[in-house]
PDB file of N, CA and C in Angstrom:
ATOM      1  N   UNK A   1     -15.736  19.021   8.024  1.00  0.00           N
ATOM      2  CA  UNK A   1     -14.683  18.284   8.705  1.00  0.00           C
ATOM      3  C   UNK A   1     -15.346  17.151   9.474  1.00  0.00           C
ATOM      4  N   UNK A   2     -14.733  15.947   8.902  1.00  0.00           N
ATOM      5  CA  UNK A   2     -15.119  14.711   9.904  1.00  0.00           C
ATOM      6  C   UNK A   2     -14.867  14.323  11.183  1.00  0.00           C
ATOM      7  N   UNK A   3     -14.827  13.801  12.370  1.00  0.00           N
ATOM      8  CA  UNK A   3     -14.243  13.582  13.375  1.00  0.00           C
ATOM      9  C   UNK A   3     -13.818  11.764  13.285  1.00  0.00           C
ATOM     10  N   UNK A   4     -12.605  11.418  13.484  1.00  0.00           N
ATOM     11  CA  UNK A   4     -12.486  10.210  13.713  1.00  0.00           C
ATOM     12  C   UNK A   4     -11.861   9.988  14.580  1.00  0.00           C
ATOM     13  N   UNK A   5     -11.276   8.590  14.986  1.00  0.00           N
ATOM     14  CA  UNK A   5     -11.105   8.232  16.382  1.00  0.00           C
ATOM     15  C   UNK A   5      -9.922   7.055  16.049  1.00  0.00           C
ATOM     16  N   UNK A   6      -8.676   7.491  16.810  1.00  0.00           N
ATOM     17  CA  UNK A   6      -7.261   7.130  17.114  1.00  0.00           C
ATOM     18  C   UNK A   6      -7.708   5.467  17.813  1.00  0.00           C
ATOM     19  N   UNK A   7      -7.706   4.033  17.172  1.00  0.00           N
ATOM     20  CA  UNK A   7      -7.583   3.106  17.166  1.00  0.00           C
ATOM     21  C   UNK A   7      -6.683   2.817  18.568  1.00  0.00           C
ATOM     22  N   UNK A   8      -7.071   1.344  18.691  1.00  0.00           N
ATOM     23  CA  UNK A   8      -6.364   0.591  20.037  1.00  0.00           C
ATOM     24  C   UNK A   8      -4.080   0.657  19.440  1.00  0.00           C
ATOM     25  N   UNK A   9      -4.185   0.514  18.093  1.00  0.00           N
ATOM     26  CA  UNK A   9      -3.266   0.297  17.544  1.00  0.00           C
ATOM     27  C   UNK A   9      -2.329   1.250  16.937  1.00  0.00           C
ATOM     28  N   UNK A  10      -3.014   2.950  16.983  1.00  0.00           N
ATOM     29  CA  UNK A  10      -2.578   3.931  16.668  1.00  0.00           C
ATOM     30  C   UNK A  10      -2.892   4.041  15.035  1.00  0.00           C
ATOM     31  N   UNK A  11      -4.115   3.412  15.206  1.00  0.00           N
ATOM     32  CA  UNK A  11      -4.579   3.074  13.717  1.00  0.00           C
ATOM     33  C   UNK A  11      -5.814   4.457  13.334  1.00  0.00           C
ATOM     34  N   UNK A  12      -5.995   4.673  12.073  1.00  0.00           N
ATOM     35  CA  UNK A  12      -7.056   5.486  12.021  1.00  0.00           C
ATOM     36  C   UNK A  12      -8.010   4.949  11.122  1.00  0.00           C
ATOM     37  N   UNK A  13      -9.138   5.294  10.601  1.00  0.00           N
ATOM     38  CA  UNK A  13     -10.011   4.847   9.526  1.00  0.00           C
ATOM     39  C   UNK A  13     -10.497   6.078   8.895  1.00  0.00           C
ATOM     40  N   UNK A  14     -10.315   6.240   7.911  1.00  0.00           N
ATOM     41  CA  UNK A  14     -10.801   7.417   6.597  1.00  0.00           C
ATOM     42  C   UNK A  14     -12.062   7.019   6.242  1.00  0.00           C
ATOM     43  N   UNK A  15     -12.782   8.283   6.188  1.00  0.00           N
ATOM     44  CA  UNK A  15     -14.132   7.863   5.685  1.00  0.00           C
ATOM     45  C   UNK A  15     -14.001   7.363   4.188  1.00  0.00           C
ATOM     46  N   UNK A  16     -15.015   6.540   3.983  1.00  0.00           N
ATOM     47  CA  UNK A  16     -15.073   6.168   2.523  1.00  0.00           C
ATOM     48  C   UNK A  16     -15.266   6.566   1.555  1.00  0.00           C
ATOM     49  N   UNK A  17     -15.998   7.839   1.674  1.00  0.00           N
ATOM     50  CA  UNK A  17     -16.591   9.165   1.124  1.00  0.00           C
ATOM     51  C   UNK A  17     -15.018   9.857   0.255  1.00  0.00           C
ATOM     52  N   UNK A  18     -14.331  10.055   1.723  1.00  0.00           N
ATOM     53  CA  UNK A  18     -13.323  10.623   1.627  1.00  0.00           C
ATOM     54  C   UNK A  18     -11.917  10.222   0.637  1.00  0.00           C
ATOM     55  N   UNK A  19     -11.738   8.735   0.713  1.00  0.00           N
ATOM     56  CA  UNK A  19     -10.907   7.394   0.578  1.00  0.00           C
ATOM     57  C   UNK A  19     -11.439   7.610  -1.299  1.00  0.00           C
ATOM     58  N   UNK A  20     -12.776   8.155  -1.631  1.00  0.00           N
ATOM     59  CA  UNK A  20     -12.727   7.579  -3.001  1.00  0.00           C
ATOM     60  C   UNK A  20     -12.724   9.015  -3.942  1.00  0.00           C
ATOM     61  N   UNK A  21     -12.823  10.090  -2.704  1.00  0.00           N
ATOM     62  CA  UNK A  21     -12.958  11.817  -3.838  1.00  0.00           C
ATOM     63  C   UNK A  21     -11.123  12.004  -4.076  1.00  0.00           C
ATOM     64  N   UNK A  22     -10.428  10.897  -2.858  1.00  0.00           N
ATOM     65  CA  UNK A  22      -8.913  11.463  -3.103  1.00  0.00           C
ATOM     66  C   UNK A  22      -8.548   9.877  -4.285  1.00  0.00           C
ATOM     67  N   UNK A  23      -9.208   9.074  -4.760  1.00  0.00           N
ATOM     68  CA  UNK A  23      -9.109   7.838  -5.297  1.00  0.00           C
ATOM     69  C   UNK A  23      -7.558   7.096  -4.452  1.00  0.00           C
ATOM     70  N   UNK A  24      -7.828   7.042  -3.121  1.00  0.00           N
ATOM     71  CA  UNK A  24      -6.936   6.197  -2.435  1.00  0.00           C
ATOM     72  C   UNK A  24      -7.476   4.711  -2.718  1.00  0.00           C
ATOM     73  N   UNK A  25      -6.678   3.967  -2.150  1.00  0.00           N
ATOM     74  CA  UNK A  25      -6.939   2.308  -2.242  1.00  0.00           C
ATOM     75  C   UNK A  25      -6.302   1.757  -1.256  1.00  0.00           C
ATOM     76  N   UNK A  26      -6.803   0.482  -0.951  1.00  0.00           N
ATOM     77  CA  UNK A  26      -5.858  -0.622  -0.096  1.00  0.00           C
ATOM     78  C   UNK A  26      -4.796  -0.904  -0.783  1.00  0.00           C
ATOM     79  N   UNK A  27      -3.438  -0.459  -0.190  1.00  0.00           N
ATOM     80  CA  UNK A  27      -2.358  -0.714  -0.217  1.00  0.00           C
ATOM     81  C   UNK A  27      -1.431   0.349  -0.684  1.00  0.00           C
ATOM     82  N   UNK A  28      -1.737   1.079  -0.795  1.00  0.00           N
ATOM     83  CA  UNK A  28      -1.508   2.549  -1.187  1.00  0.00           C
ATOM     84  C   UNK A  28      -0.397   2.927  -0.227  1.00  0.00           C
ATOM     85  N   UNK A  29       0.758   3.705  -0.908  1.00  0.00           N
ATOM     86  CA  UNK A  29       1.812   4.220   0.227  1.00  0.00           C
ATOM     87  C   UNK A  29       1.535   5.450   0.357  1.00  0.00           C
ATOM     88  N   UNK A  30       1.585   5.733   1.577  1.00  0.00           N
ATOM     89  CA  UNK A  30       1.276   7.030   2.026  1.00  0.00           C
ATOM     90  C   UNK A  30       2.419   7.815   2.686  1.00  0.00           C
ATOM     91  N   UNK A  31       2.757   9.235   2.806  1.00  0.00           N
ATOM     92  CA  UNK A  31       3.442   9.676   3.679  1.00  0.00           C
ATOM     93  C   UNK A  31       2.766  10.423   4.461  1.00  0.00           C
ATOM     94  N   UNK A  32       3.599  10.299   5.948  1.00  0.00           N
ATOM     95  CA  UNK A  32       2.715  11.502   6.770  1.00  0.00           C
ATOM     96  C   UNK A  32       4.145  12.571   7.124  1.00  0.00           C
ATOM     97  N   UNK A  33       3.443  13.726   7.178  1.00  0.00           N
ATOM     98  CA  UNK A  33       4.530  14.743   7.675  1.00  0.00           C
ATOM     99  C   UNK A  33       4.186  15.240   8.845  1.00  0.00           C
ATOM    100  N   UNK A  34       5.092  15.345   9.446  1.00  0.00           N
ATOM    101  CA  UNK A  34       4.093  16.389  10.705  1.00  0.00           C
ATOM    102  C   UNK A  34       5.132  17.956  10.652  1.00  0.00           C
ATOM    103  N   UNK A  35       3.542  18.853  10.779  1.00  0.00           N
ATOM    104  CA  UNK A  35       4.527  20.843  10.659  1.00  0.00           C
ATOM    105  C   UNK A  35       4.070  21.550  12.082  1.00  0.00           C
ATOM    106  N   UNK A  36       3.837  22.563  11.988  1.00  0.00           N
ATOM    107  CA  UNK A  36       3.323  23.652  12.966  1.00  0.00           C
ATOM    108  C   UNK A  36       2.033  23.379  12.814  1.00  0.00           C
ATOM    109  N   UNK A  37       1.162  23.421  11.452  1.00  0.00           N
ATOM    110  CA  UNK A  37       0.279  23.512  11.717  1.00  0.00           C
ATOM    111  C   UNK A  37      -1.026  21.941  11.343  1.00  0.00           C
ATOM    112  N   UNK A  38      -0.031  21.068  11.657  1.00  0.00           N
ATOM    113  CA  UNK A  38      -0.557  19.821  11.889  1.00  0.00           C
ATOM    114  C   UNK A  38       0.050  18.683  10.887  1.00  0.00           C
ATOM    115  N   UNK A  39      -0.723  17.634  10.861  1.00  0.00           N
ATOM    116  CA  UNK A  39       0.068  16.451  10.566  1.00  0.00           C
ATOM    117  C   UNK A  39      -0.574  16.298   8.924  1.00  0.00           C
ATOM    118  N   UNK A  40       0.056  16.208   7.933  1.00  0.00           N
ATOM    119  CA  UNK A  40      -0.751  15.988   6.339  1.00  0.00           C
ATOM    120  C   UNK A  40      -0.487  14.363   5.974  1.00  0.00           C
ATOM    121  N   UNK A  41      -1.245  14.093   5.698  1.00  0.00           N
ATOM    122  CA  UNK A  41      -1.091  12.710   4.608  1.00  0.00           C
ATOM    123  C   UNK A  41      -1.509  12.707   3.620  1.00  0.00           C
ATOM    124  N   UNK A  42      -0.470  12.474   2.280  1.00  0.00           N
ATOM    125  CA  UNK A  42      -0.079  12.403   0.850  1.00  0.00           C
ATOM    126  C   UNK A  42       0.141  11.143   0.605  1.00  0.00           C
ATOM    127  N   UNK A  43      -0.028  11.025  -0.602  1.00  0.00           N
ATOM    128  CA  UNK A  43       0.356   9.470  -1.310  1.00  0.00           C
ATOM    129  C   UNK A  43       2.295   9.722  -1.827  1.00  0.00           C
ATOM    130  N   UNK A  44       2.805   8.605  -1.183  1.00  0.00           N
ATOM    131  CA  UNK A  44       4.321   8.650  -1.557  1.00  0.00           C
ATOM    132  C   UNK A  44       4.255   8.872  -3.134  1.00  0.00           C
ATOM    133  N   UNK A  45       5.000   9.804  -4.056  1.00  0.00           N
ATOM    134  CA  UNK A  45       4.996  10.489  -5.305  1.00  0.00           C
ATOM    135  C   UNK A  45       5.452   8.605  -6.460  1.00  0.00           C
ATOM    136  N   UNK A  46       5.042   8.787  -7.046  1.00  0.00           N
ATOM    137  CA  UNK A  46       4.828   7.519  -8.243  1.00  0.00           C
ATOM    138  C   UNK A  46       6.920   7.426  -8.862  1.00  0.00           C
ATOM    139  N   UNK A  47       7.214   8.861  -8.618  1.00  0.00           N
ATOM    140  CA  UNK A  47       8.393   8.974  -9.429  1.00  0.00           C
ATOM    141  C   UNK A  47       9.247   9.694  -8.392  1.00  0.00           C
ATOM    142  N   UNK A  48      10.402   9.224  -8.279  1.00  0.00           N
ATOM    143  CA  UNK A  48      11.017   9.977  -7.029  1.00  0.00           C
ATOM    144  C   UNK A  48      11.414  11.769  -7.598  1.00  0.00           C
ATOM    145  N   UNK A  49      11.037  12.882  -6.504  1.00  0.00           N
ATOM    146  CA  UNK A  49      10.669  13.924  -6.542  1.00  0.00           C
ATOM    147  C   UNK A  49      12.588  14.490  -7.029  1.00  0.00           C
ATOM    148  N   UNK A  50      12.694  15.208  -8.676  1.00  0.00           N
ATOM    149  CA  UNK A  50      14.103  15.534  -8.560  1.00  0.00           C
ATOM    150  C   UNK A  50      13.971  16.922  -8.994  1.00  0.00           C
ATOM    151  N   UNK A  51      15.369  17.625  -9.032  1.00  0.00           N
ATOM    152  CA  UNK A  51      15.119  18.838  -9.418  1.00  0.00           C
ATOM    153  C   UNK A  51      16.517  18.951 -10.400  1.00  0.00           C
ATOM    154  N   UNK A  52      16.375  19.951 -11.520  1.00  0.00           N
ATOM    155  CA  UNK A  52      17.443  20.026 -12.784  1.00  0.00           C
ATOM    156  C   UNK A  52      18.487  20.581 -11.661  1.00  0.00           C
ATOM    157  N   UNK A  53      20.045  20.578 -11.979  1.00  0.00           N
ATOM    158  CA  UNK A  53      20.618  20.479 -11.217  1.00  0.00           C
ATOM    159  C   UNK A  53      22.092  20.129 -12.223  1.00  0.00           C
ATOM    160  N   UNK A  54      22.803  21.334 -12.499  1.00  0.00           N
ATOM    161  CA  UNK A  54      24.135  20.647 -13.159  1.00  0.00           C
ATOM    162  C   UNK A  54      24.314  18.980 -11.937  1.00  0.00           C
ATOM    163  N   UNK A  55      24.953  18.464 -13.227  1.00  0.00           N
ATOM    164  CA  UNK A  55      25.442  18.080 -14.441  1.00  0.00           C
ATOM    165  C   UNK A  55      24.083  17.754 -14.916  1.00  0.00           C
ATOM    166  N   UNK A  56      22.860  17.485 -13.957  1.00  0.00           N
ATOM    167  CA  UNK A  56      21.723  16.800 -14.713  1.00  0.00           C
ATOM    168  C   UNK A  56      20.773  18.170 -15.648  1.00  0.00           C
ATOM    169  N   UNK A  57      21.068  19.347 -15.424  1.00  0.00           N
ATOM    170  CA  UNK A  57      20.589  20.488 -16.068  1.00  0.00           C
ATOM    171  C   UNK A  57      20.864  20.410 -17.570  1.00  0.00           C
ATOM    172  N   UNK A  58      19.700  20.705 -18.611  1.00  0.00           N
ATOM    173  CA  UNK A  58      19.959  21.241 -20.102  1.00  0.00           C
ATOM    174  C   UNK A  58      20.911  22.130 -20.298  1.00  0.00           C
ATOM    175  N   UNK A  59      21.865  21.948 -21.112  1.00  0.00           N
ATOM    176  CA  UNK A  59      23.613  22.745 -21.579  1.00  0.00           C
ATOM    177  C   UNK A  59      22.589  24.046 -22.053  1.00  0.00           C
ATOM    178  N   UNK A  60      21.220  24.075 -22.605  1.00  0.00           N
ATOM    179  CA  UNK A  60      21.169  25.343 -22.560  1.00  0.00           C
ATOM    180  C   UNK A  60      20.100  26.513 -21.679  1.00  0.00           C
ATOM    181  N   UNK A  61      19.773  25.436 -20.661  1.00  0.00           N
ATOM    182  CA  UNK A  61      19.489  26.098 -19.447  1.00  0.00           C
ATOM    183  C   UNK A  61      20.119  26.536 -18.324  1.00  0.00           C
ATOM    184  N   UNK A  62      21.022  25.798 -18.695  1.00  0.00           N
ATOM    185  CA  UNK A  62      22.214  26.293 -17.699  1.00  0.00           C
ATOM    186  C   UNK A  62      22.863  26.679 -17.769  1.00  0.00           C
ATOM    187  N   UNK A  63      23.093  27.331 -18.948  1.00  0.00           N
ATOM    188  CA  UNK A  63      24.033  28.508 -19.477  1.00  0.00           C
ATOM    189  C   UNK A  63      22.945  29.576 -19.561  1.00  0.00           C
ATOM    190  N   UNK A  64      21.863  29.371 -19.345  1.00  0.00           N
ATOM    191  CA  UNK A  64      21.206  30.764 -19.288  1.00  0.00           C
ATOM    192  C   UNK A  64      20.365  31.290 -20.295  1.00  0.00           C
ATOM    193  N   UNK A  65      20.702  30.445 -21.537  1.00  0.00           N
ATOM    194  CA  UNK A  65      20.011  30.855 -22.874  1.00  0.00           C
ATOM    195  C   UNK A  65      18.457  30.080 -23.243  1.00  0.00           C
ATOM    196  N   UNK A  66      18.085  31.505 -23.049  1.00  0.00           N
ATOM    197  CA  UNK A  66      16.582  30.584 -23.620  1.00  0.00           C
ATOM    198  C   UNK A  66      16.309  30.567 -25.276  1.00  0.00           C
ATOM    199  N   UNK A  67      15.628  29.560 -25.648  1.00  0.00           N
ATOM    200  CA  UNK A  67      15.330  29.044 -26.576  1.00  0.00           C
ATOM    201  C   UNK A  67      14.048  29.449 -27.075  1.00  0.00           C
ATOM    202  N   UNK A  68      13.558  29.749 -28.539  1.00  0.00           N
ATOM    203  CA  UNK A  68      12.386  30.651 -28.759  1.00  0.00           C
ATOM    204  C   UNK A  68      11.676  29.318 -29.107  1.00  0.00           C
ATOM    205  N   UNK A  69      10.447  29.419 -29.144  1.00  0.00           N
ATOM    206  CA  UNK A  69       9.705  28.733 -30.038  1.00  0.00           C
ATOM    207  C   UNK A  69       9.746  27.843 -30.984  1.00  0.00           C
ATOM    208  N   UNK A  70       9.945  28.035 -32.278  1.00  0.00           N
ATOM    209  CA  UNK A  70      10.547  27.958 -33.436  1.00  0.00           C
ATOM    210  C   UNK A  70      12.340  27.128 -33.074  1.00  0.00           C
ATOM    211  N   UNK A  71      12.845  27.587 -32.071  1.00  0.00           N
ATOM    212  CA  UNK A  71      14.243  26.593 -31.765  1.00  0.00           C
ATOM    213  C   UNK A  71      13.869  25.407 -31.711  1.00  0.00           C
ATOM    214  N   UNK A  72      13.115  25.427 -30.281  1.00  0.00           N
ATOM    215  CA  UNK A  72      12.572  24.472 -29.806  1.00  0.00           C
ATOM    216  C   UNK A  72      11.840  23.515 -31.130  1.00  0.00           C
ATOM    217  N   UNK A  73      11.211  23.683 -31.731  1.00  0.00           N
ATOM    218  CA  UNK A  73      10.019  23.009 -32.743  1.00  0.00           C
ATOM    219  C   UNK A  73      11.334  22.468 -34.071  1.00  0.00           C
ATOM    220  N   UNK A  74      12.476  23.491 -33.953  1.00  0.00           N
ATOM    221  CA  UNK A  74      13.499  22.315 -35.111  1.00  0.00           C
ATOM    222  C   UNK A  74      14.360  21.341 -34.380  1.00  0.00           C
ATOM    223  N   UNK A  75      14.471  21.564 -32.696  1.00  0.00           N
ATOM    224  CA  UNK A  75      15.077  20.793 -31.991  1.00  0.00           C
ATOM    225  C   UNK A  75      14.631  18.997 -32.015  1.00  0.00           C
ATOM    226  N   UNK A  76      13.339  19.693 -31.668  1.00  0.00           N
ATOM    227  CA  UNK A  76      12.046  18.734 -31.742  1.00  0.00           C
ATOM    228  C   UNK A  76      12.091  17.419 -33.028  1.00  0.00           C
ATOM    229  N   UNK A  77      12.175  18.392 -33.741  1.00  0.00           N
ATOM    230  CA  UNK A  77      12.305  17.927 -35.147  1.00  0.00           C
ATOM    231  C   UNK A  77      12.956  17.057 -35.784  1.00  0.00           C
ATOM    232  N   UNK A  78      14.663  17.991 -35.164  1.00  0.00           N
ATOM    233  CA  UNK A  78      15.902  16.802 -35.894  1.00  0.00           C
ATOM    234  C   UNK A  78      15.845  15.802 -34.827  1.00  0.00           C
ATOM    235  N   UNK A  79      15.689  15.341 -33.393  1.00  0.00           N
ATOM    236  CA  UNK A  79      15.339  14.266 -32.668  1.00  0.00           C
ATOM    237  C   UNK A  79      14.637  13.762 -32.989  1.00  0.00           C
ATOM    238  N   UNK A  80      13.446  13.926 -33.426  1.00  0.00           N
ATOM    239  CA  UNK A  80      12.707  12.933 -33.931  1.00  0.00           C
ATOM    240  C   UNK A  80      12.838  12.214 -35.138  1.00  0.00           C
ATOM    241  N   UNK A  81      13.570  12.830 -36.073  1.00  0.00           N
ATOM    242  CA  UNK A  81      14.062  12.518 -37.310  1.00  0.00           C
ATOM    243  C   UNK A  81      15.122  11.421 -37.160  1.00  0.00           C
ATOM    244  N   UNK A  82      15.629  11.603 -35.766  1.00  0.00           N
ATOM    245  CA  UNK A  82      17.210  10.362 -35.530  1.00  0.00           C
ATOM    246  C   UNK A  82      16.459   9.440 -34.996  1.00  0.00           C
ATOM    247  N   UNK A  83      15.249   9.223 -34.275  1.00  0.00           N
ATOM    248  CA  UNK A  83      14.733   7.913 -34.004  1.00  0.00           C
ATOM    249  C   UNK A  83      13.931   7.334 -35.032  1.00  0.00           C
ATOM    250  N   UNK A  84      14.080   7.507 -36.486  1.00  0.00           N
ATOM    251  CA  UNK A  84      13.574   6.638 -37.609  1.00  0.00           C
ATOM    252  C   UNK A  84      13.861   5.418 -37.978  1.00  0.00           C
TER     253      UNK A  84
END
């Protein structure tokens, strides 16, 4: 664990060490959270974070039915066959 030091500006500085094992960069969006057991900083996610969710859920995940293998691989199949 490094020790660093809270800026005139409420600014901080990451070691460089540190800045290139997480491949951060200048200009990079970051979020900070703060919990119980302290404050984390993450890079804001590239794709906004969603979850399946009728109406946006698969008609056959959300009815409950799973699909074997072999479904899946002719599903696969005839879709790919309609983008020719």
């Amino acid at each position: 664990m490094e020790k660093i030091v809270l800026e005139e500006r409420g600014q901080i500085r990451l070691p460089t060490q540190l800045l290139n094992a997480l491949q951060w960069h200048q200009g990079m969006e970051l979020m900070l959270q703060h919990t119980a057991k302290g404050v984390f900083i993450r890079p804001v996610p590239v794709f906004p974070v969603s979850q399946l969710e009728p109406p946006d859920m698969p008609l056959s995940i959300y009815q409950g039915k799973s699909l074997s293998i072999e479904e899946m691989d002719v599903a696969i199949s005839v879709e790919a066959g309609k983008q020719k």
